[in-house]
PDB file of N, CA and C in Angstrom:
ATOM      1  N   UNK A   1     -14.086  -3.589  15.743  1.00  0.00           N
ATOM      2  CA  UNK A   1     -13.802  -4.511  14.670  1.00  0.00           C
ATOM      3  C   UNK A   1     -13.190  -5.775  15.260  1.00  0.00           C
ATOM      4  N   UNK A   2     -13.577  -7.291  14.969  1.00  0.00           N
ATOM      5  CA  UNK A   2     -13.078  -8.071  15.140  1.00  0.00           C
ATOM      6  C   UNK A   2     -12.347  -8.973  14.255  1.00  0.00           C
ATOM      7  N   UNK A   3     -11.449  -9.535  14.210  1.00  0.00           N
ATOM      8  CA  UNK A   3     -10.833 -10.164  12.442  1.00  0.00           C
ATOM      9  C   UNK A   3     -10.982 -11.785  13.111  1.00  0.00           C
ATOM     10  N   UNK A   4     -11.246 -12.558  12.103  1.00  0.00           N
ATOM     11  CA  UNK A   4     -10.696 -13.736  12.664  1.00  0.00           C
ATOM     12  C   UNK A   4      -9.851 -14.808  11.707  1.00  0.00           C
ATOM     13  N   UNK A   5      -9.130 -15.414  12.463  1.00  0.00           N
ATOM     14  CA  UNK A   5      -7.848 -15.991  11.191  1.00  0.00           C
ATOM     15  C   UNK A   5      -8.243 -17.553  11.102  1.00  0.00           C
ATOM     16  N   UNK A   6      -8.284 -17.883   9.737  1.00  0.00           N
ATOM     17  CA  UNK A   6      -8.704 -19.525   9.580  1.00  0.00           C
ATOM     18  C   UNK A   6      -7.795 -19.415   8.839  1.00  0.00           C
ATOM     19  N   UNK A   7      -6.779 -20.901   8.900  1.00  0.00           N
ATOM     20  CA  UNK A   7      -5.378 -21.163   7.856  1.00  0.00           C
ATOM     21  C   UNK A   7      -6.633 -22.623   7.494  1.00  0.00           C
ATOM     22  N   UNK A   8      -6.416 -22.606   5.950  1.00  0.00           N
ATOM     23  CA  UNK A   8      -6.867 -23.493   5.148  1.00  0.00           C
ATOM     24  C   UNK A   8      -6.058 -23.981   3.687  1.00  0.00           C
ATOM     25  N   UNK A   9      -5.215 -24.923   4.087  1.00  0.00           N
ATOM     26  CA  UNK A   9      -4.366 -25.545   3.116  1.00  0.00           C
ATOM     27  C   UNK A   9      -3.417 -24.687   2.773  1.00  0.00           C
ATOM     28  N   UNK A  10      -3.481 -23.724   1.699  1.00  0.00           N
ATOM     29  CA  UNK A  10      -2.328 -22.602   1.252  1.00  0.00           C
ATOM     30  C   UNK A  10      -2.860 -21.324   1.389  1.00  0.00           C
ATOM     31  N   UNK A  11      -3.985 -21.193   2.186  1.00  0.00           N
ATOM     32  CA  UNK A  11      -4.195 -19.609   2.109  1.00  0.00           C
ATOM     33  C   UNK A  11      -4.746 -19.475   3.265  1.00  0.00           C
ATOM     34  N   UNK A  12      -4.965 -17.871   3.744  1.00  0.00           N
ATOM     35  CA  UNK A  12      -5.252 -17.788   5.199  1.00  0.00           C
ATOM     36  C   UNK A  12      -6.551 -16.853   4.862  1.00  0.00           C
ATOM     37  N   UNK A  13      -7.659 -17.311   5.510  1.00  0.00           N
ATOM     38  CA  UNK A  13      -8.747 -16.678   5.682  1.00  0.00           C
ATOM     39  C   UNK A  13      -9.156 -15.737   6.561  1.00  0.00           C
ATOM     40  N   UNK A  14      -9.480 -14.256   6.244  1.00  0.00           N
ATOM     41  CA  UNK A  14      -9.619 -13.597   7.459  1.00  0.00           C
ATOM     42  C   UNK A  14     -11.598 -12.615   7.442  1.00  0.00           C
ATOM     43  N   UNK A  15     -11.632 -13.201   8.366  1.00  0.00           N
ATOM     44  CA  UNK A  15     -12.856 -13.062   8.663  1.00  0.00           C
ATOM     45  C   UNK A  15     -13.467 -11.652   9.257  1.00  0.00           C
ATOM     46  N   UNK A  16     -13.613 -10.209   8.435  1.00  0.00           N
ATOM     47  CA  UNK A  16     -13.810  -9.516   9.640  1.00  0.00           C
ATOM     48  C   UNK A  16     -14.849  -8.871  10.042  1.00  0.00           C
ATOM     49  N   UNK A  17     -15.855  -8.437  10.819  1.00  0.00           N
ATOM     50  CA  UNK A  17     -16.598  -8.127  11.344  1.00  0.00           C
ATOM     51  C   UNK A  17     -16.745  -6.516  12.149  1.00  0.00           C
ATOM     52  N   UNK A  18     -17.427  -5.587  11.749  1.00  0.00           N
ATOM     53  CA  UNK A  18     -17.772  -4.573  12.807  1.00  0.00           C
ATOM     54  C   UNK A  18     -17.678  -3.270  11.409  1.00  0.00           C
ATOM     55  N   UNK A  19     -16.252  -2.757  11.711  1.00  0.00           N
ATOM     56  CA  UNK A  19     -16.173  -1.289  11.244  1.00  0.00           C
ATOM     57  C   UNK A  19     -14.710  -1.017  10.961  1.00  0.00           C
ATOM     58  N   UNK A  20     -14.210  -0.412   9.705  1.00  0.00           N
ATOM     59  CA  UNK A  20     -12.711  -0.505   9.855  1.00  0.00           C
ATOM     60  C   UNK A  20     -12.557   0.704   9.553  1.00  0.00           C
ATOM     61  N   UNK A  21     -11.882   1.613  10.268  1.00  0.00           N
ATOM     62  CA  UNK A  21     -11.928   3.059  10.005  1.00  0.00           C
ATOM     63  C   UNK A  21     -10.211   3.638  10.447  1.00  0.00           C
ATOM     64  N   UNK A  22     -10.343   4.863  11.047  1.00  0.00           N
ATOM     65  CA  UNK A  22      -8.808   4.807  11.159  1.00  0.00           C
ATOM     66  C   UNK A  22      -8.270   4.382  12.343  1.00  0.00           C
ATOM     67  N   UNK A  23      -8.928   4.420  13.442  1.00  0.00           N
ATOM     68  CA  UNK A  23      -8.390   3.865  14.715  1.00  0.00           C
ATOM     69  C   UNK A  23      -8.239   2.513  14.123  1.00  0.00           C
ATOM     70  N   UNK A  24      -9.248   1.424  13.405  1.00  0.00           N
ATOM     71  CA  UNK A  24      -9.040   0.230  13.123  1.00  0.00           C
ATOM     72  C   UNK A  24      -8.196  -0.609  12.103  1.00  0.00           C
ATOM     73  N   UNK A  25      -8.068   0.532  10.895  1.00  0.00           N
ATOM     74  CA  UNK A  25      -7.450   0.157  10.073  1.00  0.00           C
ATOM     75  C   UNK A  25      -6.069  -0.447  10.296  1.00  0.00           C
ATOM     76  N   UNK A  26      -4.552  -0.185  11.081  1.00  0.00           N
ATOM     77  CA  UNK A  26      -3.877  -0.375  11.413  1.00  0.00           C
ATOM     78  C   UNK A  26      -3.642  -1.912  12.144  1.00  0.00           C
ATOM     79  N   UNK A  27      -4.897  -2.437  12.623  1.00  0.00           N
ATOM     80  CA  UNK A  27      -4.972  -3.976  13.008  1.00  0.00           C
ATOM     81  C   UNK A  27      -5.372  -4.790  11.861  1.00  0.00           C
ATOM     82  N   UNK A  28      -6.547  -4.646  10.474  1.00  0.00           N
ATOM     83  CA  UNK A  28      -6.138  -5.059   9.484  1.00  0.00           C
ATOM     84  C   UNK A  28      -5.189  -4.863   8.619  1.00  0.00           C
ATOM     85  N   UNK A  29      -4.196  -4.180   8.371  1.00  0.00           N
ATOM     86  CA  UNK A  29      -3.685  -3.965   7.578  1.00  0.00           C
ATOM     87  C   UNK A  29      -2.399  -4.533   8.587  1.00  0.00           C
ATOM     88  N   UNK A  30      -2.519  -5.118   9.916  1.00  0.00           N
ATOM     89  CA  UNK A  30      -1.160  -5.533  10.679  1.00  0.00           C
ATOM     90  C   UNK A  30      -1.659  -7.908  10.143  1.00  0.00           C
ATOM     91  N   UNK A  31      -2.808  -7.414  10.030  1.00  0.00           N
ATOM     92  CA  UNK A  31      -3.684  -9.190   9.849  1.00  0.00           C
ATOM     93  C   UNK A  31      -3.573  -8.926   8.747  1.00  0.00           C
ATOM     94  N   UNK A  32      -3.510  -8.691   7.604  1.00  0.00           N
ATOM     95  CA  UNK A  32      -2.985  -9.014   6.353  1.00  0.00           C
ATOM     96  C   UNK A  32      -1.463  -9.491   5.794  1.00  0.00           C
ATOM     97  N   UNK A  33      -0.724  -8.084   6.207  1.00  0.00           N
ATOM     98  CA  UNK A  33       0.900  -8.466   6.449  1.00  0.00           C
ATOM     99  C   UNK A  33       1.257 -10.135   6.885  1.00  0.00           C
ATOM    100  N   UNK A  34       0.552 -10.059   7.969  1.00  0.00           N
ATOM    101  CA  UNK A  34       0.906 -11.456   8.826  1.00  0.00           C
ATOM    102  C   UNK A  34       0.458 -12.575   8.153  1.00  0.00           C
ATOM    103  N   UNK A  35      -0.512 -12.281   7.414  1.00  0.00           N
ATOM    104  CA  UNK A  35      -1.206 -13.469   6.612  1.00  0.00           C
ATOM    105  C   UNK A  35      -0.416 -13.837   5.385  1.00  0.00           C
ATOM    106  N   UNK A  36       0.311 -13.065   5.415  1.00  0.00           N
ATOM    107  CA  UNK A  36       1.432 -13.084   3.836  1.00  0.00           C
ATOM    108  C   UNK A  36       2.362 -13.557   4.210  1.00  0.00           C
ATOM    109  N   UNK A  37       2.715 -13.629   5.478  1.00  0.00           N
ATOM    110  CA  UNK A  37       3.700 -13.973   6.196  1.00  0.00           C
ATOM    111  C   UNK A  37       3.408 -15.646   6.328  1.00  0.00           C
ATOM    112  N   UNK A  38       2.302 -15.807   6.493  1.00  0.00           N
ATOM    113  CA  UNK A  38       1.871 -17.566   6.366  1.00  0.00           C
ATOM    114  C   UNK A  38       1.715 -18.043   4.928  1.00  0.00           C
ATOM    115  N   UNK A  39       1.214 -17.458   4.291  1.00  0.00           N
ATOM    116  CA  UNK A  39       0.521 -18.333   3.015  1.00  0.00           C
ATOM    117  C   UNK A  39       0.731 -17.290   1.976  1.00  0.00           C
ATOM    118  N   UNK A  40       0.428 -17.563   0.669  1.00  0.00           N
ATOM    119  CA  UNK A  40       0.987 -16.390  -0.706  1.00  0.00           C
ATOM    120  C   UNK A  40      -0.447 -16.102  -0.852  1.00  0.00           C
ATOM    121  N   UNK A  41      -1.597 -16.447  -0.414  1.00  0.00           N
ATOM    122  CA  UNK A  41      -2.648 -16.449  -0.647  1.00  0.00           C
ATOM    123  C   UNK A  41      -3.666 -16.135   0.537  1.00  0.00           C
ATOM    124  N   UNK A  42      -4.468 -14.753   0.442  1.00  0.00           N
ATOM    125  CA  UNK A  42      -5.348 -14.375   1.190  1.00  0.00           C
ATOM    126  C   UNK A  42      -6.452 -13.645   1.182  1.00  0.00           C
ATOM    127  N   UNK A  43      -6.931 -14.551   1.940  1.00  0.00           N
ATOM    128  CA  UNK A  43      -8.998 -14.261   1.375  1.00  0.00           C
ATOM    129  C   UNK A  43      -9.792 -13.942   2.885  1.00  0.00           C
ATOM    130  N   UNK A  44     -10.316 -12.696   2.430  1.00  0.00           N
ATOM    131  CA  UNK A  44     -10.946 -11.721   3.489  1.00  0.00           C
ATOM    132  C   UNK A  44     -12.441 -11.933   3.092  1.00  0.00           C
ATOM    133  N   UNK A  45     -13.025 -12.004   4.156  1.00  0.00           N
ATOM    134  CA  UNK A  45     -14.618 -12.158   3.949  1.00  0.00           C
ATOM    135  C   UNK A  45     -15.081 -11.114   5.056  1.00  0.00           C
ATOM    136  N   UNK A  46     -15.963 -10.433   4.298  1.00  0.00           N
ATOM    137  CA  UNK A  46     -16.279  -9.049   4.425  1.00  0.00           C
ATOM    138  C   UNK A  46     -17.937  -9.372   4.833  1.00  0.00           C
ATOM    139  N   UNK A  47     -18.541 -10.555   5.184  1.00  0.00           N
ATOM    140  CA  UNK A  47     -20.142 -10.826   5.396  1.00  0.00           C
ATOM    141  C   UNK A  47     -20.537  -9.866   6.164  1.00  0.00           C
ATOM    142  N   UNK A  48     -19.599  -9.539   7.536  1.00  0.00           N
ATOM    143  CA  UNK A  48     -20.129  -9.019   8.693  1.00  0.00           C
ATOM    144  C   UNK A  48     -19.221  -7.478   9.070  1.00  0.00           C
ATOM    145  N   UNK A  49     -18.853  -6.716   7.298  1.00  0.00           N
ATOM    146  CA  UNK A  49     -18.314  -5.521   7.694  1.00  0.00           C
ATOM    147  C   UNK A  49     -19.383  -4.545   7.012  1.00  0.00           C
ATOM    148  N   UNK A  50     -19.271  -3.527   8.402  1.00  0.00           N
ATOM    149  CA  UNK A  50     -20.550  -3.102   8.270  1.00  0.00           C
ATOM    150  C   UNK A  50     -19.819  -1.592   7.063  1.00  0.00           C
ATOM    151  N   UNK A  51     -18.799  -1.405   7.253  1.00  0.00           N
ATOM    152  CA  UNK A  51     -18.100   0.133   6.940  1.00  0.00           C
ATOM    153  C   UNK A  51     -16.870   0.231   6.572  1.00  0.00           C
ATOM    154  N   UNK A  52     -15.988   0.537   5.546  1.00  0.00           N
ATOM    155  CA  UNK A  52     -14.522   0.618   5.412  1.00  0.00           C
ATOM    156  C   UNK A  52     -14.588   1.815   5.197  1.00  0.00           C
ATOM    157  N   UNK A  53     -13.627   2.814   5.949  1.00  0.00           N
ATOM    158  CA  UNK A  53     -13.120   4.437   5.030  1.00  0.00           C
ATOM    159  C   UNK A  53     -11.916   4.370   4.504  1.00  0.00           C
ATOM    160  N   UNK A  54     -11.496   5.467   4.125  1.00  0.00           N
ATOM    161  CA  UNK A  54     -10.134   5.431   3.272  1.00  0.00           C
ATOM    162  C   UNK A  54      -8.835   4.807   3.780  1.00  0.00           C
ATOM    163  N   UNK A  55      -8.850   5.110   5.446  1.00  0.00           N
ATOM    164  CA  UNK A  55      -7.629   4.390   6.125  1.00  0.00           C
ATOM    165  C   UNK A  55      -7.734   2.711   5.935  1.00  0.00           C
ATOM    166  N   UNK A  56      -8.930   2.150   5.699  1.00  0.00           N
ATOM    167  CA  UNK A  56      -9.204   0.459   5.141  1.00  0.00           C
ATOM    168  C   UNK A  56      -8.728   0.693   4.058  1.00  0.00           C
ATOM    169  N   UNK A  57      -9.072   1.441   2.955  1.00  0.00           N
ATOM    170  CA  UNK A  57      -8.880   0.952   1.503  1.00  0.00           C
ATOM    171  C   UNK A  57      -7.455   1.178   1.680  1.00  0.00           C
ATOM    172  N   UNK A  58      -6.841   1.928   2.270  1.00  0.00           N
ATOM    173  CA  UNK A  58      -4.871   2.054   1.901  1.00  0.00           C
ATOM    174  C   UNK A  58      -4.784   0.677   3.069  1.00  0.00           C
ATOM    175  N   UNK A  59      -5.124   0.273   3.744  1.00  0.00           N
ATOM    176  CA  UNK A  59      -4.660  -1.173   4.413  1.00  0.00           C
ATOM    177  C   UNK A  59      -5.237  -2.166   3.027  1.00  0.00           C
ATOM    178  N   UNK A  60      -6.351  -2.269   2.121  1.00  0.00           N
ATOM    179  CA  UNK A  60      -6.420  -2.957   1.607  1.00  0.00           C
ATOM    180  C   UNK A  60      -5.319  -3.348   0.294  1.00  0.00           C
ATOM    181  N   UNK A  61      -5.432  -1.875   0.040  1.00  0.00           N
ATOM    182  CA  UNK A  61      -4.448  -1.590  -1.467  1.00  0.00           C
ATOM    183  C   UNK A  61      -2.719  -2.169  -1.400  1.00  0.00           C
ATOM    184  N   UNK A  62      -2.519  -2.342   0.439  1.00  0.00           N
ATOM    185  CA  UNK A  62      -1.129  -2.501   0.759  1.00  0.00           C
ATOM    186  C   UNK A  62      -1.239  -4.417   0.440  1.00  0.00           C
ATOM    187  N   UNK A  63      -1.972  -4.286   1.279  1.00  0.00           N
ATOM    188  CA  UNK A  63      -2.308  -5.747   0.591  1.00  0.00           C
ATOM    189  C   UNK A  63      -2.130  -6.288  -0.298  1.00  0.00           C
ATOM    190  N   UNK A  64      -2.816  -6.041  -1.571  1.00  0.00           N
ATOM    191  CA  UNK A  64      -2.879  -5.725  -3.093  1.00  0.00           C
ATOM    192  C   UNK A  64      -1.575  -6.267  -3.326  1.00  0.00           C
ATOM    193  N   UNK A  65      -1.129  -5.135  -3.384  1.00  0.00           N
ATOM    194  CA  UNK A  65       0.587  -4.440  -3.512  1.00  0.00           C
ATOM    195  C   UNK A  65       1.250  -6.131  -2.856  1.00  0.00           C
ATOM    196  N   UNK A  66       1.107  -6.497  -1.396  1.00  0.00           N
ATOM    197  CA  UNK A  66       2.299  -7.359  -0.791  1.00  0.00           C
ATOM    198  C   UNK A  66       1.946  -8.583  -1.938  1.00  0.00           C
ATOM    199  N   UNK A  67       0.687  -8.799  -2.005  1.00  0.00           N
ATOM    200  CA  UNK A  67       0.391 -10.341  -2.934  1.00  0.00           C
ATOM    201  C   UNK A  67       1.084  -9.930  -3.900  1.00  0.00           C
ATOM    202  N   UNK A  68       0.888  -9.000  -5.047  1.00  0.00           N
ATOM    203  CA  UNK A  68       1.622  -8.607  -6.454  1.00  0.00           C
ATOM    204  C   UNK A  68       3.039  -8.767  -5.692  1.00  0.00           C
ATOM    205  N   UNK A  69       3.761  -8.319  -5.089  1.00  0.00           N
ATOM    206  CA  UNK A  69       5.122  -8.734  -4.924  1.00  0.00           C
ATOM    207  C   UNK A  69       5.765 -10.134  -4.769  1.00  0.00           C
ATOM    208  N   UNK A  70       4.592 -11.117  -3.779  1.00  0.00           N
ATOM    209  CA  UNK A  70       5.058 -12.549  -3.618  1.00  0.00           C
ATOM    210  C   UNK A  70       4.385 -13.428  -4.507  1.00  0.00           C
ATOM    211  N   UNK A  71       3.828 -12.693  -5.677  1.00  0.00           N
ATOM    212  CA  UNK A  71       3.123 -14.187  -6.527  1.00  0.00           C
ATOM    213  C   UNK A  71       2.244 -14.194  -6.385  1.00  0.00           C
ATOM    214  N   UNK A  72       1.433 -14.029  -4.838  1.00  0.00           N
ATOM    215  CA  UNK A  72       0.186 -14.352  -4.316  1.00  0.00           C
ATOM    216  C   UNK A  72      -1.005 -13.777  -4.826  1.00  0.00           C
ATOM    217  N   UNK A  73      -1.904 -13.806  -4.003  1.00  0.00           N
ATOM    218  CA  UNK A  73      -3.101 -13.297  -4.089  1.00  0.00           C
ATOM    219  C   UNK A  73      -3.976 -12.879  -3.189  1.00  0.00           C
ATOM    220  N   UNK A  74      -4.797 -11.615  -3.530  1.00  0.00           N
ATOM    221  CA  UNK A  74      -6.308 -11.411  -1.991  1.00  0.00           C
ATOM    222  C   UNK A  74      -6.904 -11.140  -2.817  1.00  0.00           C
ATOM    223  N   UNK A  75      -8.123 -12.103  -2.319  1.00  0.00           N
ATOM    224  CA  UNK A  75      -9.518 -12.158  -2.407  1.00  0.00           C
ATOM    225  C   UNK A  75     -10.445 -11.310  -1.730  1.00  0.00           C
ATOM    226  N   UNK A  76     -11.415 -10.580  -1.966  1.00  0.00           N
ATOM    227  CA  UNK A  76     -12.412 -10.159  -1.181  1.00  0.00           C
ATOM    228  C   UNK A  76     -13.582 -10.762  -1.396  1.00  0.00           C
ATOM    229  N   UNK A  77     -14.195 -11.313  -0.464  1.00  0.00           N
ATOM    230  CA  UNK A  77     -15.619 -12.418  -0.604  1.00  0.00           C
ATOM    231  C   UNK A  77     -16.965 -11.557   0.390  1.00  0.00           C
ATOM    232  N   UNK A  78     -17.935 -11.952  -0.102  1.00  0.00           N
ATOM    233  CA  UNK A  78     -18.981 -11.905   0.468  1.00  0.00           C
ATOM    234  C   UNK A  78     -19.062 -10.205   1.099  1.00  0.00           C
ATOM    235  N   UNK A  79     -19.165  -9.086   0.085  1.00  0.00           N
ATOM    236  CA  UNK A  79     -19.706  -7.849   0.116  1.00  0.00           C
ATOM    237  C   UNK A  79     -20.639  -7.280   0.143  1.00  0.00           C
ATOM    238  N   UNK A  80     -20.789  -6.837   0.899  1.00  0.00           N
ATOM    239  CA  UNK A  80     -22.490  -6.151   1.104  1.00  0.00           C
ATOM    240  C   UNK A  80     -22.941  -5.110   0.573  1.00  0.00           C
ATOM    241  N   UNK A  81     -24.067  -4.449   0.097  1.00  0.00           N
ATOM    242  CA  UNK A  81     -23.924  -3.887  -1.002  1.00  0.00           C
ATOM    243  C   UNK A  81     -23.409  -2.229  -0.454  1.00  0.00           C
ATOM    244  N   UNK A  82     -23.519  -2.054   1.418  1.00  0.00           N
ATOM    245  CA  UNK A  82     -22.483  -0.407   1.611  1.00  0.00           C
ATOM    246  C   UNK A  82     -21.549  -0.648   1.156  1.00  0.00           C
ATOM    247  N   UNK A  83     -20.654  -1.469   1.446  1.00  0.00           N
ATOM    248  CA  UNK A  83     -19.437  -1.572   1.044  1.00  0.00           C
ATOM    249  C   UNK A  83     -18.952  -1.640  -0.476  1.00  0.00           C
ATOM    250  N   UNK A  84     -19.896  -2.417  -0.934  1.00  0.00           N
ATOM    251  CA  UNK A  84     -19.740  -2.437  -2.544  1.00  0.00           C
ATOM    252  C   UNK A  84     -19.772  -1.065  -3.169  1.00  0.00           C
ATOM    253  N   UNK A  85     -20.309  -0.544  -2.445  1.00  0.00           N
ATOM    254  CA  UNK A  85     -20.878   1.247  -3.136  1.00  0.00           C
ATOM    255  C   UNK A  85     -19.291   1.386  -3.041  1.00  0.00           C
ATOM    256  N   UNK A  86     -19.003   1.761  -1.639  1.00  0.00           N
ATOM    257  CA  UNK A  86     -17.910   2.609  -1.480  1.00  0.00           C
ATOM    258  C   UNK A  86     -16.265   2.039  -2.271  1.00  0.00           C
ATOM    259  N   UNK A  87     -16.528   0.945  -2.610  1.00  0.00           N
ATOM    260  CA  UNK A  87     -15.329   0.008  -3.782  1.00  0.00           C
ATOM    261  C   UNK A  87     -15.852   0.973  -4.805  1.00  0.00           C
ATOM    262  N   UNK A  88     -16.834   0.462  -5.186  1.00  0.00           N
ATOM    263  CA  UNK A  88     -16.935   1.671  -6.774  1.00  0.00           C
ATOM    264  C   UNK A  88     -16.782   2.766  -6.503  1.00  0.00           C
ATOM    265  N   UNK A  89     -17.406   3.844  -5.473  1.00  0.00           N
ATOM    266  CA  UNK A  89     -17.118   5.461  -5.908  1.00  0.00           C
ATOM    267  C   UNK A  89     -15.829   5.421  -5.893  1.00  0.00           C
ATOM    268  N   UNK A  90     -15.189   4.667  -5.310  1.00  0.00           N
ATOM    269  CA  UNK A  90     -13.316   4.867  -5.281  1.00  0.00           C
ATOM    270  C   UNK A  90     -12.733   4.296  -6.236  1.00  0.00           C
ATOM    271  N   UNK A  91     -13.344   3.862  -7.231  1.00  0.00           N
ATOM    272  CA  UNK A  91     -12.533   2.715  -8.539  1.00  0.00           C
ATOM    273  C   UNK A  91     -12.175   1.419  -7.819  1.00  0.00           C
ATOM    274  N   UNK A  92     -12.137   1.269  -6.438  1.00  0.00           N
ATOM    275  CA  UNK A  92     -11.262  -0.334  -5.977  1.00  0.00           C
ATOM    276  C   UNK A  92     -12.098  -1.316  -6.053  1.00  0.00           C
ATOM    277  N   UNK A  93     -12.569  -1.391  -7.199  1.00  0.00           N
ATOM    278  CA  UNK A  93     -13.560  -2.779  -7.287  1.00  0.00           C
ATOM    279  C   UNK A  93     -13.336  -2.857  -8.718  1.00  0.00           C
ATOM    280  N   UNK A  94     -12.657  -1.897  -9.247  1.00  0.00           N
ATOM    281  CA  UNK A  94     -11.697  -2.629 -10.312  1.00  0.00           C
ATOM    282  C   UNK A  94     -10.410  -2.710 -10.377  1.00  0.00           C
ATOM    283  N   UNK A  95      -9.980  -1.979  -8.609  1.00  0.00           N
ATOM    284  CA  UNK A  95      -8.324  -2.995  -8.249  1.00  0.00           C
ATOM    285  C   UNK A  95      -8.554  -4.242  -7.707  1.00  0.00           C
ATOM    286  N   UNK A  96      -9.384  -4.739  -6.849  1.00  0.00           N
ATOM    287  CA  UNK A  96      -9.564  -5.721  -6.034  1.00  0.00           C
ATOM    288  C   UNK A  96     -10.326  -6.835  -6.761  1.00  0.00           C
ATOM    289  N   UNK A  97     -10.005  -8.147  -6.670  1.00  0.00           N
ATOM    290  CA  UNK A  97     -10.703  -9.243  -6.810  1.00  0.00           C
ATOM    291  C   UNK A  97     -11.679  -9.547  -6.117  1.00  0.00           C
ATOM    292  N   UNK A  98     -13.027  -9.218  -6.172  1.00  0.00           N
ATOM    293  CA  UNK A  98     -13.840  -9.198  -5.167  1.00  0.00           C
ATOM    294  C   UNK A  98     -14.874 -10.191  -5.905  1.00  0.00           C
ATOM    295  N   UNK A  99     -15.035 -11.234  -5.084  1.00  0.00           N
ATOM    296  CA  UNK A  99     -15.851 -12.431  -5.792  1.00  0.00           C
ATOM    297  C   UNK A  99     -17.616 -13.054  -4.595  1.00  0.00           C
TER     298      UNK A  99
END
């Protein structure tokens, strides 16, 4: 998995690419934190993720959770339709803002 960080005005963009599973999950869910740590606002683009399992969705949901605490917000952009599956069989595509 590779993430990549674009800061754009008030929010931080994170770009990630490959596979986020449980060895990986722990580096997004360390690039989210940090992104909250810059901006109240953060938007993940998912073009080039090929796979999330459950250890992603609890890095995502923490996420969730840090924006609802500071005001902020995460975005999920540009989903492909594996991934979209696996948001619905789990209900998180009606926790997540996924646009």
């Amino acid at each position: 998995m590779t993430i990549t960080e674009t800061r754009t005005d008030d929010k931080i963009l994170l770009s990630v690419e490959g596979r986020v599973d449980t060895n990986t999950s722990p580096e997004l869910q360390d690039s989210i934190l940090k992104g909250f740590q810059k901006a109240n606002h953060v938007e993940l683009d998912f073009e080039a993720l090929d796979y999330i399992s459950s250890a992603g969705l609890r890095a995502l949901l923490l996420g969730h959770k840090t924006a609802a605490s500071k005001g902020g917000s995460m975005v999920i952009k540009n989903v492909n339709e594996d991934v979209m599956e696996i948001f619905e069989d789990t209900g998180f595509s009606d926790v997540f803002e996924i646009i």
